[in-house]
Structure formats: C-alpha cells, structure tokens
N, C-alpha and C. Protein backbone atom coordinates (compact mmCIF):
# COMPACT_ATOMS: atom_id res chain seq x y z
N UNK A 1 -16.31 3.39 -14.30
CA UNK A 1 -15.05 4.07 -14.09
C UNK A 1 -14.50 3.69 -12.73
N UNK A 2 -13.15 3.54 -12.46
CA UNK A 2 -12.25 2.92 -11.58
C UNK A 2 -12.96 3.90 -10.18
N UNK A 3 -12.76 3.67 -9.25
CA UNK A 3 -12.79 5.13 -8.32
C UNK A 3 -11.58 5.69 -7.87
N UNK A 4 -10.39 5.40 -8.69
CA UNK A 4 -9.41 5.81 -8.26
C UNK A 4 -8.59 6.87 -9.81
N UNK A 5 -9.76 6.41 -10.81
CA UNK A 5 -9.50 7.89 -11.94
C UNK A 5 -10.66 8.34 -12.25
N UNK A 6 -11.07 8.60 -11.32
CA UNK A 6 -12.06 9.38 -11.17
C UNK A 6 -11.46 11.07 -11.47
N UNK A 7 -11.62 12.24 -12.14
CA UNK A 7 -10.97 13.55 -11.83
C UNK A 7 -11.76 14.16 -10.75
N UNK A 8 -12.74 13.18 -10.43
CA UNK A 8 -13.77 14.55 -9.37
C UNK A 8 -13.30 13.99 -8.22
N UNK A 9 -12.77 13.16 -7.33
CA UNK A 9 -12.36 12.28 -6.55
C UNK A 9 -11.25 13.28 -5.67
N UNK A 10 -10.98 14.09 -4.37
CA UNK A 10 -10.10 14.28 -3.90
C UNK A 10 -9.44 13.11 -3.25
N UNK A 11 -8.21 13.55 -2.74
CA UNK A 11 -7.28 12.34 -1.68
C UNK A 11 -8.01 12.01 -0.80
N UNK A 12 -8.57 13.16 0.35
CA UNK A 12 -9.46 12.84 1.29
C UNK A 12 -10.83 11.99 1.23
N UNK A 13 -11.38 12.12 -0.21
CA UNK A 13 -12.41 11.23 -0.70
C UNK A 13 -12.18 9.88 -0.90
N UNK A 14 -11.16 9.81 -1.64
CA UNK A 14 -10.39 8.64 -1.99
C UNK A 14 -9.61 7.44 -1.16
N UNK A 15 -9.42 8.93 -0.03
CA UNK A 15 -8.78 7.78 1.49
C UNK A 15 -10.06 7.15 2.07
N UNK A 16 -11.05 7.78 2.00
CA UNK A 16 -12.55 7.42 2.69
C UNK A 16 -12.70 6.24 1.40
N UNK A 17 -13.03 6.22 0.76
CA UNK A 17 -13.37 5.07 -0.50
C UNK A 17 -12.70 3.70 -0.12
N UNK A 18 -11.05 4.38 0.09
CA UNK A 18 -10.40 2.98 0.13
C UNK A 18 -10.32 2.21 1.71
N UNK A 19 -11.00 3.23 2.79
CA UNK A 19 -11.07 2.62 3.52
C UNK A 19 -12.67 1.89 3.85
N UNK A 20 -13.99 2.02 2.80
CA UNK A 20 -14.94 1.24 3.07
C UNK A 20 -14.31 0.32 1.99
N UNK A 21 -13.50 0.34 0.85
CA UNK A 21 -13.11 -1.06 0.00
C UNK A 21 -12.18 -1.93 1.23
N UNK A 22 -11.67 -1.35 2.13
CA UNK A 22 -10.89 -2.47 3.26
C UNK A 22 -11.86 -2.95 4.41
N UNK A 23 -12.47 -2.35 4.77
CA UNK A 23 -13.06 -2.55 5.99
C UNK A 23 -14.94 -2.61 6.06
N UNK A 24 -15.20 -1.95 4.71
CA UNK A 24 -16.35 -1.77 4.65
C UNK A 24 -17.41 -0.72 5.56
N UNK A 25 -16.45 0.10 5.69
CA UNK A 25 -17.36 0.80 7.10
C UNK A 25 -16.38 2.38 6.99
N UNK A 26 -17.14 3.23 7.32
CA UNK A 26 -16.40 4.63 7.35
C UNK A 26 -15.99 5.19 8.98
N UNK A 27 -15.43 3.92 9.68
CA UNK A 27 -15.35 4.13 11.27
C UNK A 27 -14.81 5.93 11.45
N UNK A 28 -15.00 6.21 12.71
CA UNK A 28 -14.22 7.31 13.22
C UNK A 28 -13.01 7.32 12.58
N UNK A 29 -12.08 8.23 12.45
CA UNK A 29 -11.28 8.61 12.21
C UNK A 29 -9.86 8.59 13.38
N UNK A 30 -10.64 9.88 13.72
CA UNK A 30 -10.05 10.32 14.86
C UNK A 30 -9.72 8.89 16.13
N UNK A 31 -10.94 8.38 16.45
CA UNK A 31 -10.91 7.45 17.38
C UNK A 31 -9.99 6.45 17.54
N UNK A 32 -9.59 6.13 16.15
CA UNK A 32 -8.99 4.61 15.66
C UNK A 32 -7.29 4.87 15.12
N UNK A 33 -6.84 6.23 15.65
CA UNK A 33 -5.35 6.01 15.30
C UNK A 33 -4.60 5.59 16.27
N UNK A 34 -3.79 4.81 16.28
CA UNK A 34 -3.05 4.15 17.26
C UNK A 34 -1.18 4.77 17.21
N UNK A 35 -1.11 4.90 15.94
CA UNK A 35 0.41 5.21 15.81
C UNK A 35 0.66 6.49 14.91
N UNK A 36 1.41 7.35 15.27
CA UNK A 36 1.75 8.74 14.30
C UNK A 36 3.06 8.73 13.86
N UNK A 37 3.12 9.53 12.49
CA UNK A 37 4.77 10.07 12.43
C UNK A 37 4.25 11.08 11.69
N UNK A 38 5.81 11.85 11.30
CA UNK A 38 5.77 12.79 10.25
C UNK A 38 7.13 12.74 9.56
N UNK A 39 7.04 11.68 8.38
CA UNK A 39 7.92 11.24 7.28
C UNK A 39 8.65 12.30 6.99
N UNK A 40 8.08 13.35 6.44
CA UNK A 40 8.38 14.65 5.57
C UNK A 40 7.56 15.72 6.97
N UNK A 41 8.10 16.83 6.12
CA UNK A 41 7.39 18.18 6.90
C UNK A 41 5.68 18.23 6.95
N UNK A 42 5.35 18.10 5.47
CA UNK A 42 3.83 18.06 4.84
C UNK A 42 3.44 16.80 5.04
N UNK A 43 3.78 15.68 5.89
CA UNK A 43 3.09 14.53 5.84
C UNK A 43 2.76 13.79 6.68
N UNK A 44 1.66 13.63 6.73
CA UNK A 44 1.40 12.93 8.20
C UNK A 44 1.09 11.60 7.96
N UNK A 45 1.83 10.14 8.75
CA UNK A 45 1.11 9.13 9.06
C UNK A 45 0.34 8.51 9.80
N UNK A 46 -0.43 8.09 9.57
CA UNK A 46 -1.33 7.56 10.40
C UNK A 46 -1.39 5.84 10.63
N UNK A 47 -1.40 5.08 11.31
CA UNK A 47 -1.95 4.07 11.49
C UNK A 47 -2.93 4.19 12.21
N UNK A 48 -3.82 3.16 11.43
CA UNK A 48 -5.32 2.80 12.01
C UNK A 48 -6.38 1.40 12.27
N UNK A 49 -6.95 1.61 13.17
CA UNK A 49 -7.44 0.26 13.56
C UNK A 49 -8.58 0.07 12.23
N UNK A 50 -9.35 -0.99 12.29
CA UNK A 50 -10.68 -1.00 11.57
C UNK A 50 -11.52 -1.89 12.47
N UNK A 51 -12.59 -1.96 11.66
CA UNK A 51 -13.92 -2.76 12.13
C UNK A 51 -13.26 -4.13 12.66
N UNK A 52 -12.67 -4.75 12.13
CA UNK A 52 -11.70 -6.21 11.90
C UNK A 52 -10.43 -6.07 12.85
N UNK A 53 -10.32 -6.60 14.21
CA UNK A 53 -9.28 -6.69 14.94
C UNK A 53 -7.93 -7.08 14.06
N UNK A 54 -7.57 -7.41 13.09
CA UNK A 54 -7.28 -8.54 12.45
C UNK A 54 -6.25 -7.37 11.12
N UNK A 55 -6.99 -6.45 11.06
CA UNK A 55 -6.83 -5.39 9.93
C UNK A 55 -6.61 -4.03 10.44
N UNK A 56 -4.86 -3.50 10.16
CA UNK A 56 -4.78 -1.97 10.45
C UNK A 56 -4.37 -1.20 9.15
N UNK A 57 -4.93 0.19 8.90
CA UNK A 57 -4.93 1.00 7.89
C UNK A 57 -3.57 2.14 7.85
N UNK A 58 -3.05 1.67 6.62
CA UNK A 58 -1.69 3.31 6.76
C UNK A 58 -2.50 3.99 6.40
N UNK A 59 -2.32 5.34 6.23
CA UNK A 59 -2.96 6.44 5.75
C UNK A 59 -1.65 7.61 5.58
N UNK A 60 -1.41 8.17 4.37
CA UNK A 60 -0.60 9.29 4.44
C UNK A 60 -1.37 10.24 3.55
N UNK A 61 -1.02 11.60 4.37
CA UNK A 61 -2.32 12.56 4.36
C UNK A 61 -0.92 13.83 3.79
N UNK A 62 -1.32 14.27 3.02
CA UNK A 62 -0.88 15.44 2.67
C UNK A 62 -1.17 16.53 3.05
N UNK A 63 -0.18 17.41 4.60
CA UNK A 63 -1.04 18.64 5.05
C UNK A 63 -0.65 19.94 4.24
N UNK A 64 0.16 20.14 3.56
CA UNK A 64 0.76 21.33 2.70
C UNK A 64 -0.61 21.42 1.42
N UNK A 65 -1.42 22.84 1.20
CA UNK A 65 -2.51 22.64 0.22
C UNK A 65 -1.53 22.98 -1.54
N UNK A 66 0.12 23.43 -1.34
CA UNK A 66 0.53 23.51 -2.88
C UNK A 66 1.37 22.52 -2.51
N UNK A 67 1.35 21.18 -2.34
CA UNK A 67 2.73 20.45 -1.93
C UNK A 67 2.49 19.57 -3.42
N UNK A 68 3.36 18.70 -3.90
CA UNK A 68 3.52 17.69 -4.75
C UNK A 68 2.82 16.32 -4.47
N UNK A 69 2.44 16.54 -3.02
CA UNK A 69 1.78 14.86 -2.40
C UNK A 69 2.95 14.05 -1.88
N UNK A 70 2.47 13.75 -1.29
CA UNK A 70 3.27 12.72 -0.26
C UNK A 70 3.80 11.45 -0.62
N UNK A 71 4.96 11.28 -0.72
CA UNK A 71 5.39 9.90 -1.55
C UNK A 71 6.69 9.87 -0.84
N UNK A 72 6.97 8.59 -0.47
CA UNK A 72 8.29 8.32 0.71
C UNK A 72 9.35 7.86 -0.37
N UNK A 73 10.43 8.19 0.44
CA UNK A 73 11.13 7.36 -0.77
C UNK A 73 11.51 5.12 0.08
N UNK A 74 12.48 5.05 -0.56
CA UNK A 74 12.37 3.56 0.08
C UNK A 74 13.10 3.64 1.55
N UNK A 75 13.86 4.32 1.81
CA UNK A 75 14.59 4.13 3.01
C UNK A 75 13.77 4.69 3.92
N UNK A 76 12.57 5.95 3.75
CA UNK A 76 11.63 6.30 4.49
C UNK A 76 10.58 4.99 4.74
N UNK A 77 10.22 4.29 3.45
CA UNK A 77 9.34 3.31 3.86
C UNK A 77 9.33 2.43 4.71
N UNK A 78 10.88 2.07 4.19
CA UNK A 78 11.34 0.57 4.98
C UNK A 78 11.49 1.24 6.90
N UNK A 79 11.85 2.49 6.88
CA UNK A 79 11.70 2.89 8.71
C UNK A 79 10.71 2.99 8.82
N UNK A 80 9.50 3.78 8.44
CA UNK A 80 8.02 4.08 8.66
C UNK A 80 7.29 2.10 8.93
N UNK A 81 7.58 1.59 7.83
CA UNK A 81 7.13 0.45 8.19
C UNK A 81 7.86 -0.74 9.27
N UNK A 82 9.09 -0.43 9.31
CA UNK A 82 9.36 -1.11 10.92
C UNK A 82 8.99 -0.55 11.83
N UNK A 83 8.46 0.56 12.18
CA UNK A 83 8.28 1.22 13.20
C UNK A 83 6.42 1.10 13.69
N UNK A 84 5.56 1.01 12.38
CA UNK A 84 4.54 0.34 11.73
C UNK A 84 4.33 -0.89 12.66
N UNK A 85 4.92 -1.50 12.07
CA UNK A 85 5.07 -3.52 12.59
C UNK A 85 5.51 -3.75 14.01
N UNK A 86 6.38 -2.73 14.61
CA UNK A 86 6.89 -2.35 15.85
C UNK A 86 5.33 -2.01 17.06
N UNK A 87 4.71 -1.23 16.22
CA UNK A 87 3.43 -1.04 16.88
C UNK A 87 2.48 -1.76 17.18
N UNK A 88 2.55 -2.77 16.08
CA UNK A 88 1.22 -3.56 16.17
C UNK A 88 2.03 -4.96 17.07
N UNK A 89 2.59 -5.01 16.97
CA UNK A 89 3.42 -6.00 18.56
C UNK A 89 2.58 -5.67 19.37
N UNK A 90 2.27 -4.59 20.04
CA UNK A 90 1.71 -4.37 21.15
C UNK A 90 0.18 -4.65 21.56
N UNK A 91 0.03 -4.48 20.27
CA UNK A 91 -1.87 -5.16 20.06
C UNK A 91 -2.16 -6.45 20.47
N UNK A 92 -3.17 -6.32 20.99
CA UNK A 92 -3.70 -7.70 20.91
C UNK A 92 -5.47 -7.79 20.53
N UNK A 93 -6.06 -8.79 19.87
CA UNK A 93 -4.61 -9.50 19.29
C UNK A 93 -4.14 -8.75 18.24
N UNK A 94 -3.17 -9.13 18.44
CA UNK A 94 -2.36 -8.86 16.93
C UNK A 94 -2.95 -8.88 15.60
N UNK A 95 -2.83 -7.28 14.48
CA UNK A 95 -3.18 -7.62 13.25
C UNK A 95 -2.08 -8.37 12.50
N UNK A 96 -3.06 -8.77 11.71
CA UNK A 96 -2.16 -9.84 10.55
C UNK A 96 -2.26 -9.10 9.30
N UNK A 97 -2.75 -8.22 9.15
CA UNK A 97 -3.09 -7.58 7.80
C UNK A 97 -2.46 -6.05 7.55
N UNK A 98 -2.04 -5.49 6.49
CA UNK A 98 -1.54 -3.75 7.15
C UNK A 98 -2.09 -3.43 5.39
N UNK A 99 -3.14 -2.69 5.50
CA UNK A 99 -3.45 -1.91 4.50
C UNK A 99 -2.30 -0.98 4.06
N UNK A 100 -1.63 -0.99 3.02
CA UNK A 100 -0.70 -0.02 3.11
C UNK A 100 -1.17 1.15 1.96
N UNK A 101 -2.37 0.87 1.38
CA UNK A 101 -3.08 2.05 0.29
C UNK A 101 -2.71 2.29 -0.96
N UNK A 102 -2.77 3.08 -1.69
CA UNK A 102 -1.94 3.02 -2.84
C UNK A 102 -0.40 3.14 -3.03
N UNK A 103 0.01 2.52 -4.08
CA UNK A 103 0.96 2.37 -4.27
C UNK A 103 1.83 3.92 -4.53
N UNK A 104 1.30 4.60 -5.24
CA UNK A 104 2.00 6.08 -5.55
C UNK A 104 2.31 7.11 -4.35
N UNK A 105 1.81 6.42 -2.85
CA UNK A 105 2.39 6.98 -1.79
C UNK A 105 3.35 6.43 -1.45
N UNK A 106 3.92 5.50 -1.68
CA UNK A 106 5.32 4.70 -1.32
C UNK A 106 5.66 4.80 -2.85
N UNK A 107 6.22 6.10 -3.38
CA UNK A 107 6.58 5.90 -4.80
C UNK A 107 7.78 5.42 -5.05
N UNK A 108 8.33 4.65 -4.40
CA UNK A 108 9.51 3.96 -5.03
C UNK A 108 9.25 2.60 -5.63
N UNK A 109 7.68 2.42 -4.42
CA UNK A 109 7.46 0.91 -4.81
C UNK A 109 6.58 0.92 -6.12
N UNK A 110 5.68 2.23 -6.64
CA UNK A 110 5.50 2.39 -7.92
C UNK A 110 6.45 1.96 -8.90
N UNK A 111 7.40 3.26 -8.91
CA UNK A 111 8.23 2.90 -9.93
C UNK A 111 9.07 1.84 -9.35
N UNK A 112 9.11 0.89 -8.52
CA UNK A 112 10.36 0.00 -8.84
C UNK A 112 8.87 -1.52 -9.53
N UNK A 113 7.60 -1.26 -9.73
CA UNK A 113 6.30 -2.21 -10.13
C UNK A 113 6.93 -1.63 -11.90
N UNK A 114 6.68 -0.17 -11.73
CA UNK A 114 6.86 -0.43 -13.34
C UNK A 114 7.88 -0.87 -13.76
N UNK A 115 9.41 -0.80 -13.43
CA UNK A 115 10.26 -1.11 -14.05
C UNK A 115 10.29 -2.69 -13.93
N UNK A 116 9.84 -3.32 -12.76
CA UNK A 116 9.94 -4.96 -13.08
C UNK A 116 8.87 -5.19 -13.77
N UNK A 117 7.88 -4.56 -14.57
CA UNK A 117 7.02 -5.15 -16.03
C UNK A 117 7.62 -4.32 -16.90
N UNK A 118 8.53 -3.82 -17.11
CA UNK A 118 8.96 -2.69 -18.04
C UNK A 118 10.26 -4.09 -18.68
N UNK A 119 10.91 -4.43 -17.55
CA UNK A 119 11.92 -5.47 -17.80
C UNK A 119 11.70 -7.15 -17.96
N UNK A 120 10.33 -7.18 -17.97
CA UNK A 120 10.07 -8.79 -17.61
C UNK A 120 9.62 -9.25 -19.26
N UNK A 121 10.10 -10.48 -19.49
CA UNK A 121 9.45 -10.99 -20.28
C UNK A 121 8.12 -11.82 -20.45
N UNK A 122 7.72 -11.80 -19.35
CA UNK A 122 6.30 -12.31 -18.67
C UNK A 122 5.10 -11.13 -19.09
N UNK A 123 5.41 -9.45 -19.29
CA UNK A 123 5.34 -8.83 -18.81
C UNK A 123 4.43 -8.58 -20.74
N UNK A 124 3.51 -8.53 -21.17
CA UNK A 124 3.28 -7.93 -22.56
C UNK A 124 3.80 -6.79 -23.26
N UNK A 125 4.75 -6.85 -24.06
CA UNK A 125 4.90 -5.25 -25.01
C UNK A 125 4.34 -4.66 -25.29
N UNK A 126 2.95 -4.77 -26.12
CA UNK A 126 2.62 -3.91 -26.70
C UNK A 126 1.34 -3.71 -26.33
N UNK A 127 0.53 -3.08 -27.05
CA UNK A 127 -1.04 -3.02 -25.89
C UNK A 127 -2.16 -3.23 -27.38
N UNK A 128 -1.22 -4.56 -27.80
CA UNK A 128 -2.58 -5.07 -28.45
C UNK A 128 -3.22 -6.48 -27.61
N UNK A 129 -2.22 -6.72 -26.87
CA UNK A 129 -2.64 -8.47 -25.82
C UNK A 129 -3.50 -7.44 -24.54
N UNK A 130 -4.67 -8.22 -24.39
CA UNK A 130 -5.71 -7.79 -23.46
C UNK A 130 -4.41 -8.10 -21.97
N UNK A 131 -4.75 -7.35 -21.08
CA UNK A 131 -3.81 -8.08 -19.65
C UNK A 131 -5.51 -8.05 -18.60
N UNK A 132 -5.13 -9.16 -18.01
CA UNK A 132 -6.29 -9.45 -17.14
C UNK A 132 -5.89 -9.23 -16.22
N UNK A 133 -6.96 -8.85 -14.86
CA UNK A 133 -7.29 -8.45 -13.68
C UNK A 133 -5.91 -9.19 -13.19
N UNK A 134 -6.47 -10.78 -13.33
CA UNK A 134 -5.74 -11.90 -12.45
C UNK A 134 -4.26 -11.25 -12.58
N UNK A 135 -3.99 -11.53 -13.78
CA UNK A 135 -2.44 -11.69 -14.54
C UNK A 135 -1.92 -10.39 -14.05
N UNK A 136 -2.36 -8.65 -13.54
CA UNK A 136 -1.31 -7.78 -13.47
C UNK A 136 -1.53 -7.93 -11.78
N UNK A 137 -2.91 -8.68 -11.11
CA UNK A 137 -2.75 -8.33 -9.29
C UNK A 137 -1.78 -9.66 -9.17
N UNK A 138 -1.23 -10.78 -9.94
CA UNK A 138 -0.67 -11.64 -9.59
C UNK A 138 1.10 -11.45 -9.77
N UNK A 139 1.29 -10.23 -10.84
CA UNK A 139 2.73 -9.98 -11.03
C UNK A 139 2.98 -8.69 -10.34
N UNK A 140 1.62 -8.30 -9.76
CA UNK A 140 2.14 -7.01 -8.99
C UNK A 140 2.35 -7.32 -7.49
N UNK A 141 1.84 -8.14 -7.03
CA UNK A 141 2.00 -9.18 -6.03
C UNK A 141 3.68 -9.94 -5.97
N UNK A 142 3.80 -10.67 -7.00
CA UNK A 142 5.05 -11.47 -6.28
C UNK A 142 6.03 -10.61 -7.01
N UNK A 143 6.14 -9.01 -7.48
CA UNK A 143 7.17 -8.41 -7.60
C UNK A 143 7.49 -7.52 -6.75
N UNK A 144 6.39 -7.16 -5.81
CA UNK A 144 6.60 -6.38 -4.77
C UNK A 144 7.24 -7.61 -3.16
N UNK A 145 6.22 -8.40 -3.82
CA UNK A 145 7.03 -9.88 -2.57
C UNK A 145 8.70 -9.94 -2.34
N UNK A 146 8.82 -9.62 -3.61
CA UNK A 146 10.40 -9.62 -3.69
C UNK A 146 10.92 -8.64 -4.25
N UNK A 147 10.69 -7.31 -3.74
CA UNK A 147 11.00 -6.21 -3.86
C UNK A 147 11.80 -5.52 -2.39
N UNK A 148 12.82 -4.50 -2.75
CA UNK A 148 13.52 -4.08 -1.63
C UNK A 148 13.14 -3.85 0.14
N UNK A 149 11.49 -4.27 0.25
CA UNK A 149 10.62 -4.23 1.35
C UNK A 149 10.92 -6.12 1.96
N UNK A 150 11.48 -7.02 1.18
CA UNK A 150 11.21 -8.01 1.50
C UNK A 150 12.53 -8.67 2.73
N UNK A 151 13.77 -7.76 3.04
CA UNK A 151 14.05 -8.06 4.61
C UNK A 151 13.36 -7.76 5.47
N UNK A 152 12.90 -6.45 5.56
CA UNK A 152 11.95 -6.14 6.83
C UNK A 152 10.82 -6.59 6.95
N UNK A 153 9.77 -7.20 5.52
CA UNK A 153 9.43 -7.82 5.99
C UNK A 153 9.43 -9.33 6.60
N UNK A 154 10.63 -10.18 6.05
CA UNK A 154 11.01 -11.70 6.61
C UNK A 154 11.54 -11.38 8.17
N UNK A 155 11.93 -10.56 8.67
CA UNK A 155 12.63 -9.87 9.98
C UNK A 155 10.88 -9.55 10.70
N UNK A 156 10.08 -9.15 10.46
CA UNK A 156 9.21 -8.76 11.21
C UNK A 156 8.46 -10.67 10.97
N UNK A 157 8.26 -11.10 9.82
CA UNK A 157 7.91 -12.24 10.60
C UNK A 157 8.57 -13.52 11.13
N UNK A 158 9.77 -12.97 11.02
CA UNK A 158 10.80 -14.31 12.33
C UNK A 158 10.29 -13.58 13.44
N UNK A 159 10.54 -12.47 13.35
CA UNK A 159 10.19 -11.90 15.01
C UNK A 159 8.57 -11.79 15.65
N UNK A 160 7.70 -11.96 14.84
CA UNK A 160 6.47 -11.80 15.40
C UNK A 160 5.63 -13.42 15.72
N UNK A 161 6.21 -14.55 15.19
CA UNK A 161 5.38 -15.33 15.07
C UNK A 161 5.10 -16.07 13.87
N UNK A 162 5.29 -15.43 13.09
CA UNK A 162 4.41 -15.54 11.85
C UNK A 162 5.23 -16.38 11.01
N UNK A 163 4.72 -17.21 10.32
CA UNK A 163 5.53 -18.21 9.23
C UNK A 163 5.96 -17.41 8.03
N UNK A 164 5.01 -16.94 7.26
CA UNK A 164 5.07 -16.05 6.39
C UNK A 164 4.29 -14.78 5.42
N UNK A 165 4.68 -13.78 4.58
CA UNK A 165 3.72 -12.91 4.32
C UNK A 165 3.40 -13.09 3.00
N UNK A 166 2.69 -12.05 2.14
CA UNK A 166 2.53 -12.05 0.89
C UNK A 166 1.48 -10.89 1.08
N UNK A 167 1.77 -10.32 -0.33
CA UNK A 167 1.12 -8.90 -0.68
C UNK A 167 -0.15 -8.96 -1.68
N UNK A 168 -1.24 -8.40 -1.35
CA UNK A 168 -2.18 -8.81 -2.19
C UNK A 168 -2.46 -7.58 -2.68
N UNK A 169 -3.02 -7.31 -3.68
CA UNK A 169 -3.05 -5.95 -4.43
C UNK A 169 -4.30 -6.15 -5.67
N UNK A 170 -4.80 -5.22 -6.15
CA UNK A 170 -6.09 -5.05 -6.66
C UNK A 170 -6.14 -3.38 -7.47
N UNK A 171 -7.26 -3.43 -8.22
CA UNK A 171 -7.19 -1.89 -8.81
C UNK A 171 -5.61 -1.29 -9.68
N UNK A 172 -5.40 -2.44 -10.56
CA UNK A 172 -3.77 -1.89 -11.13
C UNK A 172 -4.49 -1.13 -12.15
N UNK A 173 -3.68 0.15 -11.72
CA UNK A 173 -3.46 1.06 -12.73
C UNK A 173 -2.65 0.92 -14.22
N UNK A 174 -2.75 1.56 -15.05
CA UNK A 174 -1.81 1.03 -15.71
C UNK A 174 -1.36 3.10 -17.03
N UNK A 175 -0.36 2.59 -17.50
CA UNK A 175 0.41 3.84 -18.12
C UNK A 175 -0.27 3.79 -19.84
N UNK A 176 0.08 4.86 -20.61
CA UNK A 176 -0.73 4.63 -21.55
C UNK A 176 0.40 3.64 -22.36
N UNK A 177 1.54 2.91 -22.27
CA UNK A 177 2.31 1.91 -22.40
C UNK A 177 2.00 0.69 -22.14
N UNK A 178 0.61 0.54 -21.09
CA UNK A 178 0.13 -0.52 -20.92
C UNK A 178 1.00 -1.39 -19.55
N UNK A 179 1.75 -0.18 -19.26
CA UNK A 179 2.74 -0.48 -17.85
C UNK A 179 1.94 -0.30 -16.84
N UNK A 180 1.71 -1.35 -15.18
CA UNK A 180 1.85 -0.62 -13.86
C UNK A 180 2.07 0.87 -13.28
N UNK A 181 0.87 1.38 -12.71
CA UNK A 181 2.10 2.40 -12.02
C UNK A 181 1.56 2.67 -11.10
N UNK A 182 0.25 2.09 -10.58
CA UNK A 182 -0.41 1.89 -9.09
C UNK A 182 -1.20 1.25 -8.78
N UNK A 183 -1.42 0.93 -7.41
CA UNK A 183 -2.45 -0.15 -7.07
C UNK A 183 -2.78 -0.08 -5.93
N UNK A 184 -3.95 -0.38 -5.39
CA UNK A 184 -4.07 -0.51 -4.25
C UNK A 184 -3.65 -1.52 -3.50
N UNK A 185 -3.05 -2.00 -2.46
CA UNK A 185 -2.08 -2.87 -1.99
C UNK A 185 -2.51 -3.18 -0.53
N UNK A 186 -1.97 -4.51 0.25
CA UNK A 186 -1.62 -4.87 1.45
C UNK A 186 -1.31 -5.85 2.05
N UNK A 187 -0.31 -6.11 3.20
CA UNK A 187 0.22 -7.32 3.47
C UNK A 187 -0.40 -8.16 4.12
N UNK A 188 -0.51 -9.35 4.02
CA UNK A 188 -1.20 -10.07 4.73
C UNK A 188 -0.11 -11.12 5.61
N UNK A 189 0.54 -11.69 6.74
CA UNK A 189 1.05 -11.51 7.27
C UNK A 189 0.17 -13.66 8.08
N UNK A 190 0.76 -14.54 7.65
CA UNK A 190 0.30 -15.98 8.40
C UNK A 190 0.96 -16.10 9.22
C-alpha cells in the first residue's frame, strides 16, 4: 500500500514520511527552517533545509484542528513561491532543488494535472489500458512544466543563474476514472 493512502497515516506523519522519501533522514525540524509565511489564517509555511545543501523542503502545515486543509490557490502559489526562490538567493550554496510535497496542497496545480489528462489525447479513457509508473510521472511532469507556474519559474532561472528547470514527480495518485489528482512533486532547477 502507497504511504500516501494509507487511512491510518496523519498529515504530520505523512510530512515526516515524505521528508525521509526526500532526504532520507528525519533532521530537526525546528532547527532547519529558514523562511516563514502565513498564506491563509490556518496555514503555515515553512521552508526547510535538509541533509543535502543542494535540497530545500516546502512544508504547509495545517494549524486550525476543524479546517478543510491547506491548499493555496494559484496566485497564492505563484507569490509564496517567488518569495520561496527569493530566499534561497541568499544561501550558499545555493539549492537547486525545492521539494514542493504533494500536489493537493497547491490545489490548483492538482486540478489544473487532472484536467490536462482529462483533455489529452495521450492521456487513456478508460481504465481497461494498464498506465505505468513511467508514463503518468512523465505526463505529470511536462504538464506541470508548462503549467501556469512556468513564468516564475523561467524568471527565477534568468535571474539566478540557472539555464533551466524541470519538475520531477513520483507517487501519482490517481481518481477512480483512472485520472491524476496527486503526487508527490519537485523542482529541480540546472
């Protein structure tokens, strides 16, 4: 079973999970945040260092215990994440990598994954064709590449150095339609 449909699995468990699947290590917490906001009322961000100079972790934490969960919409993302990329300028060295976690916390970029396999003809109808690992982390990848995130990010790498990015993603969820509707995700940044 996935560890991400798991029913016994809280967020807080699940943020710990996905940060030994990035980093391999359950570092401090506390020690390793470098950057804060608060998107919403109930939500806190976090950026975080890891084991790997090279690799920083988003984290959005839901502090409200009856809230709906924390999910930005896109105009929240696209500021949270320049402001994100704004931070790690200051590092040295510089990460190249930004864990950005699951996808259903940036839920726009959920649903804007399902609707580009909902609309693609690349994309299988029906859920008698098996879909492989490769085939949904490779269309969940270059649809988010070129998804409404992709000025800020070509703007953060004219401005940082960097030639270019691409999103690598793993663990696709999928709908009982046989659609996308989360993943674990992050940019990697040459």
């Amino acid at each position: 079973m996935s560890i991400l449909k798991s029913p016994f699995l809280s967020f807080k468990t699940a943020s710990i999970a996905f940060a030994l699947l990035v980093t391999g290590t359950t570092s401090s917490y506390a020690d390793s945040v470098f950057h804060e906001s608060r998107p919403q009322a109930h939500c806190l961000l976090q950026v975080e260092t890891t084991n790997s100079p090279s690799v920083i972790k988003v984290r959005l934490t839901d502090l409200a215990e009856k809230s709906s969960g924390c999910s930005l919409s896109q105009q929240q993302t696209q500021g949270q994440l320049t402001e994100i990329l704004k931070a790690t300028e200051q590092k040295r060295p510089q990460p190249n990598t930004v864990a950005i976690g699951r996808l259903m916390h940036w839920g726009w970029m959920a649903d804007y994954l399902h609707k580009q396999a909902s609309q693609s003809s690349l994309w299988p109808r029906n859920g008698k064709i098996q879909i492989s690992a490769s085939f949904a982390a490779h269309f969940t990848e270059d649809s988010l590449k070129n998804s409404p995130m992709k000025p800020v990010l070509e703007n953060f790498t004219r401005t940082s150095g960097f030639s270019s990015f691409r999103f690598s993603c793993e663990k696709i969820l999928m709908d009982k339609k046989h659609l996308p509707i989360d993943a674990l995700c992050w940019i990697a940044f040459k």
